[in-house]
Protein backbone atom coordinates (compact mmCIF):
# COMPACT_ATOMS: atom_id res chain seq x y z
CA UNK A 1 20.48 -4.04 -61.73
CA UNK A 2 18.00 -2.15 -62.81
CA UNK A 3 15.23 -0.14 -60.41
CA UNK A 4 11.68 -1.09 -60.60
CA UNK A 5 9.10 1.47 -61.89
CA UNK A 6 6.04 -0.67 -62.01
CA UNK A 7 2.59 -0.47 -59.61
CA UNK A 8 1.94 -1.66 -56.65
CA UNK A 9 1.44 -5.55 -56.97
CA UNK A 10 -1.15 -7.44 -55.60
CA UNK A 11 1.38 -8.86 -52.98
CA UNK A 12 1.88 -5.37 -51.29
CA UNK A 13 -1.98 -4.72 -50.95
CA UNK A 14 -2.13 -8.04 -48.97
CA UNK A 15 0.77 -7.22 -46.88
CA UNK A 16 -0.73 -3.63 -46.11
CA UNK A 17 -4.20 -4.73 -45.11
CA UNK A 18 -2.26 -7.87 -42.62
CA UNK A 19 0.22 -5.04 -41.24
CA UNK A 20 -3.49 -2.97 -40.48
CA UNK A 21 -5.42 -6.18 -39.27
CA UNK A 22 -2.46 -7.37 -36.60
CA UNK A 23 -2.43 -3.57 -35.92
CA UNK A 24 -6.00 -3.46 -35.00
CA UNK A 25 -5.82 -6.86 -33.15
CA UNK A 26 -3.04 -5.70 -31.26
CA UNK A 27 -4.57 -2.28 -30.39
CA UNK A 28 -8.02 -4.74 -28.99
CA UNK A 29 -5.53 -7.08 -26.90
CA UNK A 30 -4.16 -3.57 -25.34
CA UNK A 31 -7.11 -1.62 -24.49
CA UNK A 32 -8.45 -5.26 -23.07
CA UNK A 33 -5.32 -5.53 -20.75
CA UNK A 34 -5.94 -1.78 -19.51
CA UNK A 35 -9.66 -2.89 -18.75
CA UNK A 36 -8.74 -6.25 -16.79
CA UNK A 37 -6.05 -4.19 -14.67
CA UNK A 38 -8.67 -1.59 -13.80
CA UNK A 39 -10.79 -4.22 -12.95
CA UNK A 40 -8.64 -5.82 -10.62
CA UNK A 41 -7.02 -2.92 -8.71
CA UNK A 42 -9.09 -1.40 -5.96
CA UNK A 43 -10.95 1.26 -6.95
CA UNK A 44 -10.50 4.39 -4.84
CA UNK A 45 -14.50 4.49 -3.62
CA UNK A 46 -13.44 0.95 -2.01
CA UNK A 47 -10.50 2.06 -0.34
CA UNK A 48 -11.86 5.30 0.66
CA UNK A 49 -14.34 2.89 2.75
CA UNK A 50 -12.26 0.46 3.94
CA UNK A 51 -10.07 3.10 5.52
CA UNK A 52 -12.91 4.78 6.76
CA UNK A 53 -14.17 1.39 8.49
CA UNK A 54 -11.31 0.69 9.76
CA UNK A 55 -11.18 4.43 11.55
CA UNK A 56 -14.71 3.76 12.82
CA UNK A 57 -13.59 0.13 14.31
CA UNK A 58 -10.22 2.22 16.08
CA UNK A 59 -12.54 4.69 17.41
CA UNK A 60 -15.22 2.69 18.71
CA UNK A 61 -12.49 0.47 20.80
CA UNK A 62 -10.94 3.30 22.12
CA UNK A 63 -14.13 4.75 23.29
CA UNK A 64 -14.95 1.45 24.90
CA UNK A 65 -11.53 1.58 26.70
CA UNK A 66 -12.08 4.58 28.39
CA UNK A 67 -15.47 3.77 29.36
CA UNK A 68 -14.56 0.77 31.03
CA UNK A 69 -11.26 2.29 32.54
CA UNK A 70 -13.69 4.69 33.96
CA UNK A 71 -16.10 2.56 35.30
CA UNK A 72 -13.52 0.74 37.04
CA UNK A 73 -11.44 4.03 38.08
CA UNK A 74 -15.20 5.29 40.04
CA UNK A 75 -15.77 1.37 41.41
CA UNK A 76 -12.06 1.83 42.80
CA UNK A 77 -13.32 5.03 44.48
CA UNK A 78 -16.95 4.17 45.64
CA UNK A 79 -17.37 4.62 49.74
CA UNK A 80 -19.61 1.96 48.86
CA UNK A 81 -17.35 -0.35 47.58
CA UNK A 82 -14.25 0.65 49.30
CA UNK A 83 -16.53 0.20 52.87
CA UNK A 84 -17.61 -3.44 51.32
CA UNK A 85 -13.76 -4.50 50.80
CA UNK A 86 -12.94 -3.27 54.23
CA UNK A 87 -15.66 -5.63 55.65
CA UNK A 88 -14.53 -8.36 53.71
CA UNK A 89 -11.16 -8.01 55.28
CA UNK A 90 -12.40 -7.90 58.49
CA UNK A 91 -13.87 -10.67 58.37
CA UNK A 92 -11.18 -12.95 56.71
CA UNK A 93 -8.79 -11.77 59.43
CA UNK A 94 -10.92 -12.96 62.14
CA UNK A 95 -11.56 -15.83 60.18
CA UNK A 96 -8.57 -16.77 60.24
CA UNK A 97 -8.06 -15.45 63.95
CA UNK A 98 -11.10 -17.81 64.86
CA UNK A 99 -9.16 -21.05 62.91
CA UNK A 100 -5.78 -20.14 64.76
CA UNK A 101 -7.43 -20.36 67.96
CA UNK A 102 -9.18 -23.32 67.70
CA UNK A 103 -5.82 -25.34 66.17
CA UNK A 104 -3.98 -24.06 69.73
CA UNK A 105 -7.07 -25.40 71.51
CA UNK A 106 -6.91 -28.91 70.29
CA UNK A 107 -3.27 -28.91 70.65
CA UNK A 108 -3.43 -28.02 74.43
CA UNK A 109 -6.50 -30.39 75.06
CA UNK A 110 -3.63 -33.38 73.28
CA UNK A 111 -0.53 -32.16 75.47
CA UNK A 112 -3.42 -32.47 78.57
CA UNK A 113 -4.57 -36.00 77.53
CA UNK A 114 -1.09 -37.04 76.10
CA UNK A 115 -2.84 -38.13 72.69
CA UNK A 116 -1.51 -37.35 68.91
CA UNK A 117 -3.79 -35.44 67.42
């Protein structure tokens, strides 16, 4: 068989100028992928400030820790309060002195009468 040594025919224009057209086309659906995925990742300005946020939010609670710690550590130490908590258990002791006495009172006065209480 022999070679060909004619022109280009009109077929091969039309399949160079598809072949360039899906080429193009594809090249559009590409560079639109890239975009969307840009899009949808964080961006590193928005995790720069969440991070930083979440810093501040550590921070602040561990601030608020000690300062309450402390508070408590100097109530724990106060003459004030320590003197207040010794009278409280003063009197609760003879509170409860007072309430043991009277029981053994009213349980002599029933052995004298003879009565159940």
């Amino acid at each position: 068989m022999k070679a060909r040594t004619g022109r280009h025919t009109k077929d091969e224009a039309l399949l160079i100028s598809m072949a360039e057209s899906i080429g193009s086309t594809l090249g559009s659906i590409a560079a639109k992928a890239d975009a969307a995925q840009k899009a949808l990742s964080p961006s590193h300005i928005a995790e720069t400030v969440q991070r930083e946020g979440k810093k501040l939010v550590r921070k602040s609670k561990a601030v608020a820790r000690r300062s309450k710690n402390k508070a408590a550590a100097n109530l724990r130490t106060n003459k004030v309060a320590k003197a207040t908590r010794r009278g409280v258990r003063q009197a609760a002791s003879s509170a409860k002195r007072v309430a043991r006495r009277g029981r053994s009172q009213v349980r002599a006065a029933a052995r004298r009468t003879g009565t159940k209480r």
